[in-house]
PDB file of N, CA and C in Angstrom:
ATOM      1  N   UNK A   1      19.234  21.442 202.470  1.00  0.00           N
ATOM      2  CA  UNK A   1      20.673  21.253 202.577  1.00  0.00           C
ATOM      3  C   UNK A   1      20.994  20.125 203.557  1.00  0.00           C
ATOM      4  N   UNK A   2      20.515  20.185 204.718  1.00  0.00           N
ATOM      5  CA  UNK A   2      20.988  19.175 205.970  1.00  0.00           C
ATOM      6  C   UNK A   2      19.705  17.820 205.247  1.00  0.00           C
ATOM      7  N   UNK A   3      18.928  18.061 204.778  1.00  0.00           N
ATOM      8  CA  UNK A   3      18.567  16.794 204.067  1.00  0.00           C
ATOM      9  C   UNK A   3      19.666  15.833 203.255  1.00  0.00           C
ATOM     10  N   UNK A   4      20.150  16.814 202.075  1.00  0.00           N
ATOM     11  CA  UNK A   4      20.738  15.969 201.180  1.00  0.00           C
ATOM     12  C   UNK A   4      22.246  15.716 201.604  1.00  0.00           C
ATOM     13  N   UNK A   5      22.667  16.115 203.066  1.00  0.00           N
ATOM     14  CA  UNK A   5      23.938  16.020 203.288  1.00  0.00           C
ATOM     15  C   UNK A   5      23.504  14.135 204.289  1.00  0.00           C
ATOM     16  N   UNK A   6      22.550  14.468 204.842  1.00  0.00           N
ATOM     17  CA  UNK A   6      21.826  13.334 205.210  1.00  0.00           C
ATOM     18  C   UNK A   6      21.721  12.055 204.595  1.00  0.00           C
ATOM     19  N   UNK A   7      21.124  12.444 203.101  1.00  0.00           N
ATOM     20  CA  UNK A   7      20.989  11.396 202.294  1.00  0.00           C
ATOM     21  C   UNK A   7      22.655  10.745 201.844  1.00  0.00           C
ATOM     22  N   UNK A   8      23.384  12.129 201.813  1.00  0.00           N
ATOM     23  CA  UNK A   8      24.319  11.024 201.037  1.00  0.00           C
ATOM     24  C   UNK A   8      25.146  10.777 202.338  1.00  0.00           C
ATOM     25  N   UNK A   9      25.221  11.121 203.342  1.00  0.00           N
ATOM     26  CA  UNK A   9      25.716  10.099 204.805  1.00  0.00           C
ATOM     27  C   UNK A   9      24.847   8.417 204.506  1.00  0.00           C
ATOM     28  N   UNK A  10      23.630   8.567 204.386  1.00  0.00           N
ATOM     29  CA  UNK A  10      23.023   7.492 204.524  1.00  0.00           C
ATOM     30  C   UNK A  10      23.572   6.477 203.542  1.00  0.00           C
ATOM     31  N   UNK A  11      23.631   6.989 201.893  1.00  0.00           N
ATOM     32  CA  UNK A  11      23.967   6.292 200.820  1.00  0.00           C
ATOM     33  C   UNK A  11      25.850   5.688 201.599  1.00  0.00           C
ATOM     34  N   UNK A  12      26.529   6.921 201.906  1.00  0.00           N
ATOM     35  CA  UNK A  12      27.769   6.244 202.000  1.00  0.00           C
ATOM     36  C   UNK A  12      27.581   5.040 203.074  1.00  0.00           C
ATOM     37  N   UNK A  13      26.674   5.051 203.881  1.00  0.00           N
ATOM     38  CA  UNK A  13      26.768   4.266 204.493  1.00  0.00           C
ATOM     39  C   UNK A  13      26.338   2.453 204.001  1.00  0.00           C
ATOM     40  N   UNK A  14      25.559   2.539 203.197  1.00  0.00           N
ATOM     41  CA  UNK A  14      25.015   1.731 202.236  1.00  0.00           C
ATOM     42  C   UNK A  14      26.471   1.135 201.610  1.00  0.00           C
ATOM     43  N   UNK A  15      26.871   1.875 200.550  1.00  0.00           N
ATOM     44  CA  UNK A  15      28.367   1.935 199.719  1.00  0.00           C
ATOM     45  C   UNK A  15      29.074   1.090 200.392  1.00  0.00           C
ATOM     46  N   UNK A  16      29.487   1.808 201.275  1.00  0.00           N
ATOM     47  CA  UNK A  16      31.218   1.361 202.352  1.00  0.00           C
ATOM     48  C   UNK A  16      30.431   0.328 202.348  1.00  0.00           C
ATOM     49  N   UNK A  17      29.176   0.194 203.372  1.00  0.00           N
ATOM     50  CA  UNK A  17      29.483  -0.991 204.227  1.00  0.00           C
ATOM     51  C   UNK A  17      29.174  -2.438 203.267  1.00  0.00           C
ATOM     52  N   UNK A  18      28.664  -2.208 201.812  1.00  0.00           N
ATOM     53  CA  UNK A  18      28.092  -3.048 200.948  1.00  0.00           C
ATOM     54  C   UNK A  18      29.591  -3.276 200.218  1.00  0.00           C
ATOM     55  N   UNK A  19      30.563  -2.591 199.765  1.00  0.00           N
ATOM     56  CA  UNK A  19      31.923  -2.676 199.446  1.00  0.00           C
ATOM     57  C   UNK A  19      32.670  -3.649 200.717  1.00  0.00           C
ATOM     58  N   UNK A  20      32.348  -3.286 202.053  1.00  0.00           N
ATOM     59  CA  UNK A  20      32.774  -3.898 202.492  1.00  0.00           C
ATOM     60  C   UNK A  20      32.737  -5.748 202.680  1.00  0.00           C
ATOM     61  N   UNK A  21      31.504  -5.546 202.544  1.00  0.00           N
ATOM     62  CA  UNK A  21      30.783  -6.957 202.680  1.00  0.00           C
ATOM     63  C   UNK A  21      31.333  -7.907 201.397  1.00  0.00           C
ATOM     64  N   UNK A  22      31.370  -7.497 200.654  1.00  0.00           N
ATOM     65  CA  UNK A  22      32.171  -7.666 199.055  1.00  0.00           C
ATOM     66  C   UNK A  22      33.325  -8.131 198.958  1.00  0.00           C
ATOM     67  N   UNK A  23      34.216  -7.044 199.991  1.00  0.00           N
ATOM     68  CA  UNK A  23      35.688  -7.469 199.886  1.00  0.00           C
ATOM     69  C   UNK A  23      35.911  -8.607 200.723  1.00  0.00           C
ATOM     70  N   UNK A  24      35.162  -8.653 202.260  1.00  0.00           N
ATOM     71  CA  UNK A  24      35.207  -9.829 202.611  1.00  0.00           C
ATOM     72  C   UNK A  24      34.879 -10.938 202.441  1.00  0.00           C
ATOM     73  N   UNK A  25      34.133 -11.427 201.156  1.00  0.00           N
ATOM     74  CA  UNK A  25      33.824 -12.331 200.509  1.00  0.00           C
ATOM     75  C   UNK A  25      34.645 -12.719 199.923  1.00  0.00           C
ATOM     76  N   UNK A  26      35.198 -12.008 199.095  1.00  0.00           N
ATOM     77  CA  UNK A  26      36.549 -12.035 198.325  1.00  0.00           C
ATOM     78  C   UNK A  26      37.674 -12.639 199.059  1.00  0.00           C
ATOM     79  N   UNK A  27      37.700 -12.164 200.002  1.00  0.00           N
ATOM     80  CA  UNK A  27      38.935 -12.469 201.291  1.00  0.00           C
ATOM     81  C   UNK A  27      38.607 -13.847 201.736  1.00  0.00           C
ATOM     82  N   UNK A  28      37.269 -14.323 201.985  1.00  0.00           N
ATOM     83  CA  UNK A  28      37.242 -15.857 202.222  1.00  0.00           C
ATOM     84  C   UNK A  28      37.389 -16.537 200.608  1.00  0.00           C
ATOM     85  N   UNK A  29      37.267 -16.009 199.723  1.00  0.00           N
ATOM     86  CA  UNK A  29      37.465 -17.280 198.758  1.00  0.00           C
ATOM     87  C   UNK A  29      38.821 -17.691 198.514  1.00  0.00           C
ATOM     88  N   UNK A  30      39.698 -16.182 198.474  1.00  0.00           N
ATOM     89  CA  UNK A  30      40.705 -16.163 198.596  1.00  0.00           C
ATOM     90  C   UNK A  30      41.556 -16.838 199.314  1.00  0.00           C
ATOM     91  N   UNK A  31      41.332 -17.190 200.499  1.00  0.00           N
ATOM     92  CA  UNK A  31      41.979 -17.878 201.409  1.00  0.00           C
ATOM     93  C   UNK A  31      41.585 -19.503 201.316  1.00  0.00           C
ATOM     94  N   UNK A  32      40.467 -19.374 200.331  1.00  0.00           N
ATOM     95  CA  UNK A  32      39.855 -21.360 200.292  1.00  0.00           C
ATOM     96  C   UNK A  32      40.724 -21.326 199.415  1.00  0.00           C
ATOM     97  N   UNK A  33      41.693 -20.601 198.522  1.00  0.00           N
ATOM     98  CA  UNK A  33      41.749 -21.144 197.353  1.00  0.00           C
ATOM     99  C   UNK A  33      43.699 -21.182 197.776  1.00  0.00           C
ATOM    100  N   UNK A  34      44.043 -20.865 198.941  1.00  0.00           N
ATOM    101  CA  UNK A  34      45.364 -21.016 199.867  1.00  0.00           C
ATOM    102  C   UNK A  34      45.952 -19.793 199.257  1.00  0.00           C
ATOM    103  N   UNK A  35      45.131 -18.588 198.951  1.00  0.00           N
ATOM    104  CA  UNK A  35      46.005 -17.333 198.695  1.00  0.00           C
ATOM    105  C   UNK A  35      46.009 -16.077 199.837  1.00  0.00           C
ATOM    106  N   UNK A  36      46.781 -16.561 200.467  1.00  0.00           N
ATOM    107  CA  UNK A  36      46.197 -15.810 202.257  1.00  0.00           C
ATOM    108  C   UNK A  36      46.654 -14.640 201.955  1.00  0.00           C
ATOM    109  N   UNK A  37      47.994 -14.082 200.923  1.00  0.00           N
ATOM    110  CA  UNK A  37      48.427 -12.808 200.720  1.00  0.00           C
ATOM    111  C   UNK A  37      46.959 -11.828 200.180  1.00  0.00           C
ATOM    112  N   UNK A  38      46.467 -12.333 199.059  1.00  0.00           N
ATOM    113  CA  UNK A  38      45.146 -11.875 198.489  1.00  0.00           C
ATOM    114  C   UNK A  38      44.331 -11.990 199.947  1.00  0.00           C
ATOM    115  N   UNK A  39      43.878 -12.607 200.362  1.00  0.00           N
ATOM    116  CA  UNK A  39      42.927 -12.882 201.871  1.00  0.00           C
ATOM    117  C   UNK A  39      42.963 -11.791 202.391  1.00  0.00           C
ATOM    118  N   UNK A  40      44.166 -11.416 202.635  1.00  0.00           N
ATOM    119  CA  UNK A  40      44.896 -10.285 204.302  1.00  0.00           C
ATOM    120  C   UNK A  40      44.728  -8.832 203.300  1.00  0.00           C
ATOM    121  N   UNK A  41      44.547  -8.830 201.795  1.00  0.00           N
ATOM    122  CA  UNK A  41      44.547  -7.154 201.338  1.00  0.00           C
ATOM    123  C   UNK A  41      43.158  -7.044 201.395  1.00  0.00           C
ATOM    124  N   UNK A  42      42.400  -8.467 201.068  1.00  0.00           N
ATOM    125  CA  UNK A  42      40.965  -8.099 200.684  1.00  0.00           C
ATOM    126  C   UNK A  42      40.465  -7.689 202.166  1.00  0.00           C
ATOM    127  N   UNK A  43      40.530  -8.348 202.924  1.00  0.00           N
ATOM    128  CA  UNK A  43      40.302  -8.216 204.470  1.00  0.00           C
ATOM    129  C   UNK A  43      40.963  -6.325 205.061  1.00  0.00           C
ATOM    130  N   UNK A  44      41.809  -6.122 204.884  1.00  0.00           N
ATOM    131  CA  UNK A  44      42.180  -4.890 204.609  1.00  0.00           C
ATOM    132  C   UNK A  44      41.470  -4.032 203.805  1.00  0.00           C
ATOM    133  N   UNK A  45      40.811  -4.059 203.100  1.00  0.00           N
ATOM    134  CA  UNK A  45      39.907  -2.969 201.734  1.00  0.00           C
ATOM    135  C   UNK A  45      38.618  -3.174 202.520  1.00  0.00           C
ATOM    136  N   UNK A  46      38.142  -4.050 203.053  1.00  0.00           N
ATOM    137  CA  UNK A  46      37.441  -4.463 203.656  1.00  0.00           C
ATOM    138  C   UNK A  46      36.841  -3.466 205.364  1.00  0.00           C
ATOM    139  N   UNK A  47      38.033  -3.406 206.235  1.00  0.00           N
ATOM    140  CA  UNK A  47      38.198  -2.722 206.989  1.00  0.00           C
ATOM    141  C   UNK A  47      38.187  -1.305 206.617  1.00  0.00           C
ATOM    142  N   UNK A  48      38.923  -0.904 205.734  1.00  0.00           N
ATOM    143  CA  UNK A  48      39.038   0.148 205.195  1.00  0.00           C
ATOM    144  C   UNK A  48      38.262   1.096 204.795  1.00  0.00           C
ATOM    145  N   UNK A  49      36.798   0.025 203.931  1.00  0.00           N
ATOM    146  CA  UNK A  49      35.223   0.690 203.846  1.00  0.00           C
ATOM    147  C   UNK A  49      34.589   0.869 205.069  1.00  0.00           C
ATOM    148  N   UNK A  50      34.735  -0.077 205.830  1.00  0.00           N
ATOM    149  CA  UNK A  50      34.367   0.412 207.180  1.00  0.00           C
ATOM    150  C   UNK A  50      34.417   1.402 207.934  1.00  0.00           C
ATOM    151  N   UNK A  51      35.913   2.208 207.847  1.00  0.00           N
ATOM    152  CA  UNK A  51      36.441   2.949 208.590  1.00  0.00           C
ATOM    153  C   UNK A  51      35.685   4.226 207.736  1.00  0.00           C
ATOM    154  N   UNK A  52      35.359   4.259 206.420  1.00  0.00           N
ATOM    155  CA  UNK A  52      34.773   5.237 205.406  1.00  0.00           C
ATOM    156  C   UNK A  52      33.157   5.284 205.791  1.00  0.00           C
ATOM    157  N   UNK A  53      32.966   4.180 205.894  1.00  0.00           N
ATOM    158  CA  UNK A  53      31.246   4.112 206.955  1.00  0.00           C
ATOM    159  C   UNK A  53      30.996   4.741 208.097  1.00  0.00           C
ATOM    160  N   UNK A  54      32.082   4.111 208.447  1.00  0.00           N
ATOM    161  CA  UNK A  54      32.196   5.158 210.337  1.00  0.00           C
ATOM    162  C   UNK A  54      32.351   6.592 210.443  1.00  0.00           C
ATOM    163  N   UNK A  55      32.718   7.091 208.996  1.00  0.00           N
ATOM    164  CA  UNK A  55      32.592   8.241 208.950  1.00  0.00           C
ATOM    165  C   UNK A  55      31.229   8.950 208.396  1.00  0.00           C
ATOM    166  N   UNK A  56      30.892   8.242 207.688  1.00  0.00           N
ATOM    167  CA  UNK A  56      29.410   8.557 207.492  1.00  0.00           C
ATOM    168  C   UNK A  56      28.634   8.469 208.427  1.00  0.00           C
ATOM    169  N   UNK A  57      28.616   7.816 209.509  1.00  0.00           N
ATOM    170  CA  UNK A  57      27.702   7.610 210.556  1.00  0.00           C
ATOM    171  C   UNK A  57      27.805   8.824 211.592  1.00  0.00           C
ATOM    172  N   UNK A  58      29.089   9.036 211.872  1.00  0.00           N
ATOM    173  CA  UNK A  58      29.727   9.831 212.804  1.00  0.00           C
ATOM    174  C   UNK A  58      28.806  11.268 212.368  1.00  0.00           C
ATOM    175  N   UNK A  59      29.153  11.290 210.949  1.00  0.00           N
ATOM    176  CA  UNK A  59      28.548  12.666 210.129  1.00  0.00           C
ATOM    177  C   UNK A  59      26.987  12.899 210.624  1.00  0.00           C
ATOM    178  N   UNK A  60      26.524  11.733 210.753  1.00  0.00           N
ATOM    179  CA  UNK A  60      24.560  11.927 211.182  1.00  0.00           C
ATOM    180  C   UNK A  60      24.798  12.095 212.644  1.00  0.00           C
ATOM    181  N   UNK A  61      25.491  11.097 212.736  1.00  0.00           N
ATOM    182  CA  UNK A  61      25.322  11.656 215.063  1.00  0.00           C
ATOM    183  C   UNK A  61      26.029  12.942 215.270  1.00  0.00           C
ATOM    184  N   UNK A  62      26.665  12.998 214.639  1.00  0.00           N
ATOM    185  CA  UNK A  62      27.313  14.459 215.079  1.00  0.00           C
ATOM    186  C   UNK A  62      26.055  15.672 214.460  1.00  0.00           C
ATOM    187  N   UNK A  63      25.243  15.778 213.582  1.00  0.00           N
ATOM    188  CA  UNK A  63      24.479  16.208 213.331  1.00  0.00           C
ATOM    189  C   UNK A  63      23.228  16.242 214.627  1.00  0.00           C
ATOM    190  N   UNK A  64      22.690  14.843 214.851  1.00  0.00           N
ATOM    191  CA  UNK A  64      21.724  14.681 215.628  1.00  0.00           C
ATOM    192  C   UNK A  64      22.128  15.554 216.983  1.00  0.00           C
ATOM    193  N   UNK A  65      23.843  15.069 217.629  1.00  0.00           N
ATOM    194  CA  UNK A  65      24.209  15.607 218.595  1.00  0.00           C
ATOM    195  C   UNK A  65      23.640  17.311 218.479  1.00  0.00           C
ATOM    196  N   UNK A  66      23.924  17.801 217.471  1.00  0.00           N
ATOM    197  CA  UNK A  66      23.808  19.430 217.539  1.00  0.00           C
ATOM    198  C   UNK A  66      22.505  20.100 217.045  1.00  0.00           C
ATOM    199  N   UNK A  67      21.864  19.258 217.392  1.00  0.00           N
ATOM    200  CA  UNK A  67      20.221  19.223 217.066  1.00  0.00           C
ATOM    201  C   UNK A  67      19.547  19.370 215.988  1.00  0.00           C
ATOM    202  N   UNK A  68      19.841  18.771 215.220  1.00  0.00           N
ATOM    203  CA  UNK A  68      19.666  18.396 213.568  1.00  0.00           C
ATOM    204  C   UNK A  68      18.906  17.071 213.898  1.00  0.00           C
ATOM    205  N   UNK A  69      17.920  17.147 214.218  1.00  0.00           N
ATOM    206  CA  UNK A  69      16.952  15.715 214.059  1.00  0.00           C
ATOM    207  C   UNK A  69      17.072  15.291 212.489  1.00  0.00           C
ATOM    208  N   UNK A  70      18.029  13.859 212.469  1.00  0.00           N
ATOM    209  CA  UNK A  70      17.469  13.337 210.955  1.00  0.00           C
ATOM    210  C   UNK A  70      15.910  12.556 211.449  1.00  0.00           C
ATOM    211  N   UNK A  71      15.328  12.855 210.127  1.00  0.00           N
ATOM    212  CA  UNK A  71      14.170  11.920 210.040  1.00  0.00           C
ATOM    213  C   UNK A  71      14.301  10.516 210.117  1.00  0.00           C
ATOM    214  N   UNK A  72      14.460   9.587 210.729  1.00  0.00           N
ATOM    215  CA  UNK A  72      14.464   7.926 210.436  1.00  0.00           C
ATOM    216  C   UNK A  72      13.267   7.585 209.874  1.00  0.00           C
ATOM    217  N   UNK A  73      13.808   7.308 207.989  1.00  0.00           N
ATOM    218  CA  UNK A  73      13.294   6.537 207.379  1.00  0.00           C
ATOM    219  C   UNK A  73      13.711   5.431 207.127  1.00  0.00           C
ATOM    220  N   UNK A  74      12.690   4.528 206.261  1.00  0.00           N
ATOM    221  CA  UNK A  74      13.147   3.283 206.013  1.00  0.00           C
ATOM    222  C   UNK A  74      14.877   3.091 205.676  1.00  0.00           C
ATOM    223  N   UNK A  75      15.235   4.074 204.864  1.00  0.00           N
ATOM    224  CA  UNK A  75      16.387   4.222 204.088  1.00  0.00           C
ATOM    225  C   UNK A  75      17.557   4.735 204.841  1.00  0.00           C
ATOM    226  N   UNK A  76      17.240   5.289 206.179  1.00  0.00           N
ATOM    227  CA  UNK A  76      17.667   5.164 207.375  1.00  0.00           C
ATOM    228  C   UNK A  76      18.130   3.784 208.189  1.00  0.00           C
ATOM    229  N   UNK A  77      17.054   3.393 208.387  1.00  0.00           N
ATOM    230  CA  UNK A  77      17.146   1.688 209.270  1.00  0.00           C
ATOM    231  C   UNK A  77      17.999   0.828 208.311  1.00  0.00           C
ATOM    232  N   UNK A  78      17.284   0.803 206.722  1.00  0.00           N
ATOM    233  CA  UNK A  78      17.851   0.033 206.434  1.00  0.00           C
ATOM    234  C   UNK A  78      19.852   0.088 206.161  1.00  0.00           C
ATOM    235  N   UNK A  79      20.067   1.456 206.282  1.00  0.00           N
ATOM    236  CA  UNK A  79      21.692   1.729 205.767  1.00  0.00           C
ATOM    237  C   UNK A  79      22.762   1.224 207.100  1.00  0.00           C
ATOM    238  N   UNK A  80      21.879   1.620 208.511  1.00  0.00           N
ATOM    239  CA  UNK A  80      22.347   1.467 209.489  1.00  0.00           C
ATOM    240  C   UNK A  80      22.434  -0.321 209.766  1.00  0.00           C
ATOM    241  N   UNK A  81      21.214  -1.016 209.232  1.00  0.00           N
ATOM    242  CA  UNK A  81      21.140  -2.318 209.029  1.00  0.00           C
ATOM    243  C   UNK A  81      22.598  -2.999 208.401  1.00  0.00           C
ATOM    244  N   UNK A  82      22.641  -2.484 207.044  1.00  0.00           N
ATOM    245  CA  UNK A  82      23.545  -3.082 206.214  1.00  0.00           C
ATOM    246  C   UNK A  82      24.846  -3.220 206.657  1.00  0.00           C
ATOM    247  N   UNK A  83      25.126  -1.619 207.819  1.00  0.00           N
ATOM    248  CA  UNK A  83      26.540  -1.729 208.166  1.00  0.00           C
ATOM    249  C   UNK A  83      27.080  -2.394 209.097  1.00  0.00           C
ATOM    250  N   UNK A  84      25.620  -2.715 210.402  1.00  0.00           N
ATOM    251  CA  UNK A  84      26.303  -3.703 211.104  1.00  0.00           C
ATOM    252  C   UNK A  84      26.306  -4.921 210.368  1.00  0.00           C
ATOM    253  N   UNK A  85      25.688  -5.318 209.474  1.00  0.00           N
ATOM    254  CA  UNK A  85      25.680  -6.511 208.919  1.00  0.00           C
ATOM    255  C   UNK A  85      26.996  -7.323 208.114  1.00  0.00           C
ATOM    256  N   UNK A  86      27.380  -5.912 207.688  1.00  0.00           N
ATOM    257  CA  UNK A  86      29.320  -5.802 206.941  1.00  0.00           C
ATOM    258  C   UNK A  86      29.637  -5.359 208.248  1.00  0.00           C
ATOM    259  N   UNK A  87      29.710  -5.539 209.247  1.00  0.00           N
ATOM    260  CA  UNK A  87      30.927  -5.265 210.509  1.00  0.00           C
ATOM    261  C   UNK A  87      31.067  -6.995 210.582  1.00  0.00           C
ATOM    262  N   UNK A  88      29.428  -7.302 210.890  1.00  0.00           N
ATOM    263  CA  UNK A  88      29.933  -9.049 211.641  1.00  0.00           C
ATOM    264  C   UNK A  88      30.339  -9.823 210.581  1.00  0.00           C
ATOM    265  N   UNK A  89      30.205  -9.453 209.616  1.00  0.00           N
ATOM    266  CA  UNK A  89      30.760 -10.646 207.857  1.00  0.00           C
ATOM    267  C   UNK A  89      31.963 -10.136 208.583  1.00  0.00           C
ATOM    268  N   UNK A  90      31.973  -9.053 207.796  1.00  0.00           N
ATOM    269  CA  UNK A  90      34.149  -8.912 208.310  1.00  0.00           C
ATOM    270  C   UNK A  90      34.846  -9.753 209.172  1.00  0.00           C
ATOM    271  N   UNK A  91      34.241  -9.386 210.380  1.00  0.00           N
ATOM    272  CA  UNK A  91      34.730 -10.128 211.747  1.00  0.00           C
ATOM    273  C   UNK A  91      34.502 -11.857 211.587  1.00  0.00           C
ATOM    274  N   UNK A  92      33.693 -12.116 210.993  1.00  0.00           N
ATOM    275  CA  UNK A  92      33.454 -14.028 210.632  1.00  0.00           C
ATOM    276  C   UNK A  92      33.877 -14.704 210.303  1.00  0.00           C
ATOM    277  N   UNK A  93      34.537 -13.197 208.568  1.00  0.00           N
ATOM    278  CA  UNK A  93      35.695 -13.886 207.430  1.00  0.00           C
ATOM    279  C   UNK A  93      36.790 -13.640 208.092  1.00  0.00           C
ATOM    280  N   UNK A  94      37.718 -12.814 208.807  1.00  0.00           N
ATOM    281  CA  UNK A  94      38.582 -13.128 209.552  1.00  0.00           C
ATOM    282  C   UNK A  94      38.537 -14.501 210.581  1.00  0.00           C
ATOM    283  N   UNK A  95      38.092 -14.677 211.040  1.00  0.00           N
ATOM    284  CA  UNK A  95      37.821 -16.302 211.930  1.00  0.00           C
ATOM    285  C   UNK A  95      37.777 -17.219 210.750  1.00  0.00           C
ATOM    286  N   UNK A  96      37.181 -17.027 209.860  1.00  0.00           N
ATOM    287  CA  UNK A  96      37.201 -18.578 208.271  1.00  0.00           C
ATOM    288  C   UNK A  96      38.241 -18.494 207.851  1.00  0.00           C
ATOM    289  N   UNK A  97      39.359 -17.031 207.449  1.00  0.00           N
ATOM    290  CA  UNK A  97      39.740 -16.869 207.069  1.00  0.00           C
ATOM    291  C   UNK A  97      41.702 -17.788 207.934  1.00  0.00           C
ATOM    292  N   UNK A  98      41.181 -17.686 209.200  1.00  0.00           N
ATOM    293  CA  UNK A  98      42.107 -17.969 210.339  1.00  0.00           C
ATOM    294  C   UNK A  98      42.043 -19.789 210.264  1.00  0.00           C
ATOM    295  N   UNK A  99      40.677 -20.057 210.030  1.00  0.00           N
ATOM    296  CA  UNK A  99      40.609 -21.475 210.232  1.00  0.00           C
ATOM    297  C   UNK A  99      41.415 -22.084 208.542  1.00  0.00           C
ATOM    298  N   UNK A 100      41.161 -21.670 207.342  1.00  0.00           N
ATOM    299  CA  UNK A 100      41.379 -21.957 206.392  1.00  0.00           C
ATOM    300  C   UNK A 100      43.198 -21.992 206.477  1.00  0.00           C
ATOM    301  N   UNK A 101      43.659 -20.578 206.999  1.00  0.00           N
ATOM    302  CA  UNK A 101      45.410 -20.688 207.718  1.00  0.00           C
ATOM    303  C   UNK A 101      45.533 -22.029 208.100  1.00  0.00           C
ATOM    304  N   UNK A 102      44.735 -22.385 209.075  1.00  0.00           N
ATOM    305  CA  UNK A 102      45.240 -23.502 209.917  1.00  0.00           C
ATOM    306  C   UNK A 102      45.203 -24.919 209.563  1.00  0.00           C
ATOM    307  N   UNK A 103      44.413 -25.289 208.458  1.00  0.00           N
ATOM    308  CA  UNK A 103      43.895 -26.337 207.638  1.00  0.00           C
ATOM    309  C   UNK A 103      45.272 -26.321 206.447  1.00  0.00           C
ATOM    310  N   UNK A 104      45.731 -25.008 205.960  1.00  0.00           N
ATOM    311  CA  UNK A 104      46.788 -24.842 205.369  1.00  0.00           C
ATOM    312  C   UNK A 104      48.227 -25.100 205.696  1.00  0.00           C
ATOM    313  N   UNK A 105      48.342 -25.262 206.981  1.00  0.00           N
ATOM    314  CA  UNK A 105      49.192 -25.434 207.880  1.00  0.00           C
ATOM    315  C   UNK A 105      49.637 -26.734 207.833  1.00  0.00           C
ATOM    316  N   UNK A 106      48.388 -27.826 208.259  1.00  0.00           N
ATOM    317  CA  UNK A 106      49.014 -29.045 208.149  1.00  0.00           C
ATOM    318  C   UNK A 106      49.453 -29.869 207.004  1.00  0.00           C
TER     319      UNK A 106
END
């Protein structure tokens, strides 16, 4: 049971943060292409998987906290990998997304 509640913490974490990474891609093309309204929702859906990640994560530490050792497997490292990896895209395409504003500007 605390396995497969495990696994699918891990998978959501995969999901969100791979949805996330997605939308913020979307959100920079969006904004090359001077559609900053599209930019600011994708960037929003974006955050949004995140906040759905953070709950998956929360779900394993709060586990670990109450002495539920998860096993760290590969599929472990790698989910926890992916999500900081969609935190700093997010945070990047907001800054491209800011510079592309400002190029729009003049």
């Amino acid at each position: 049971m605390e396995d497969q509640k495990n696994l699918e913490a891990i998978m959501g974490l995969i999901m969100y943060g791979g949805n996330a990474k997605s939308d913020a891609m979307e959100a920079i093309q969006a904004a090359k292409e001077g559609n900053f309204e599209l930019a600011d929702q994708k960037i929003a859906d974006a955050e949004a998987s995140l906040v759905q990640a953070h709950h998956s994560q929360t779900e394993m530490l709060t586990q670990e906290a109450q002495g539920n050792h998860v096993t760290v497997t590969l599929l472990t490292v790698h989910s926890q990998d992916h999500l900081m990896t969609s935190i700093a895209f997010t945070d990047l395409a907001k800054e491209i997304i800011d510079l592309y504003r400002r190029l729009d500007a003049k």
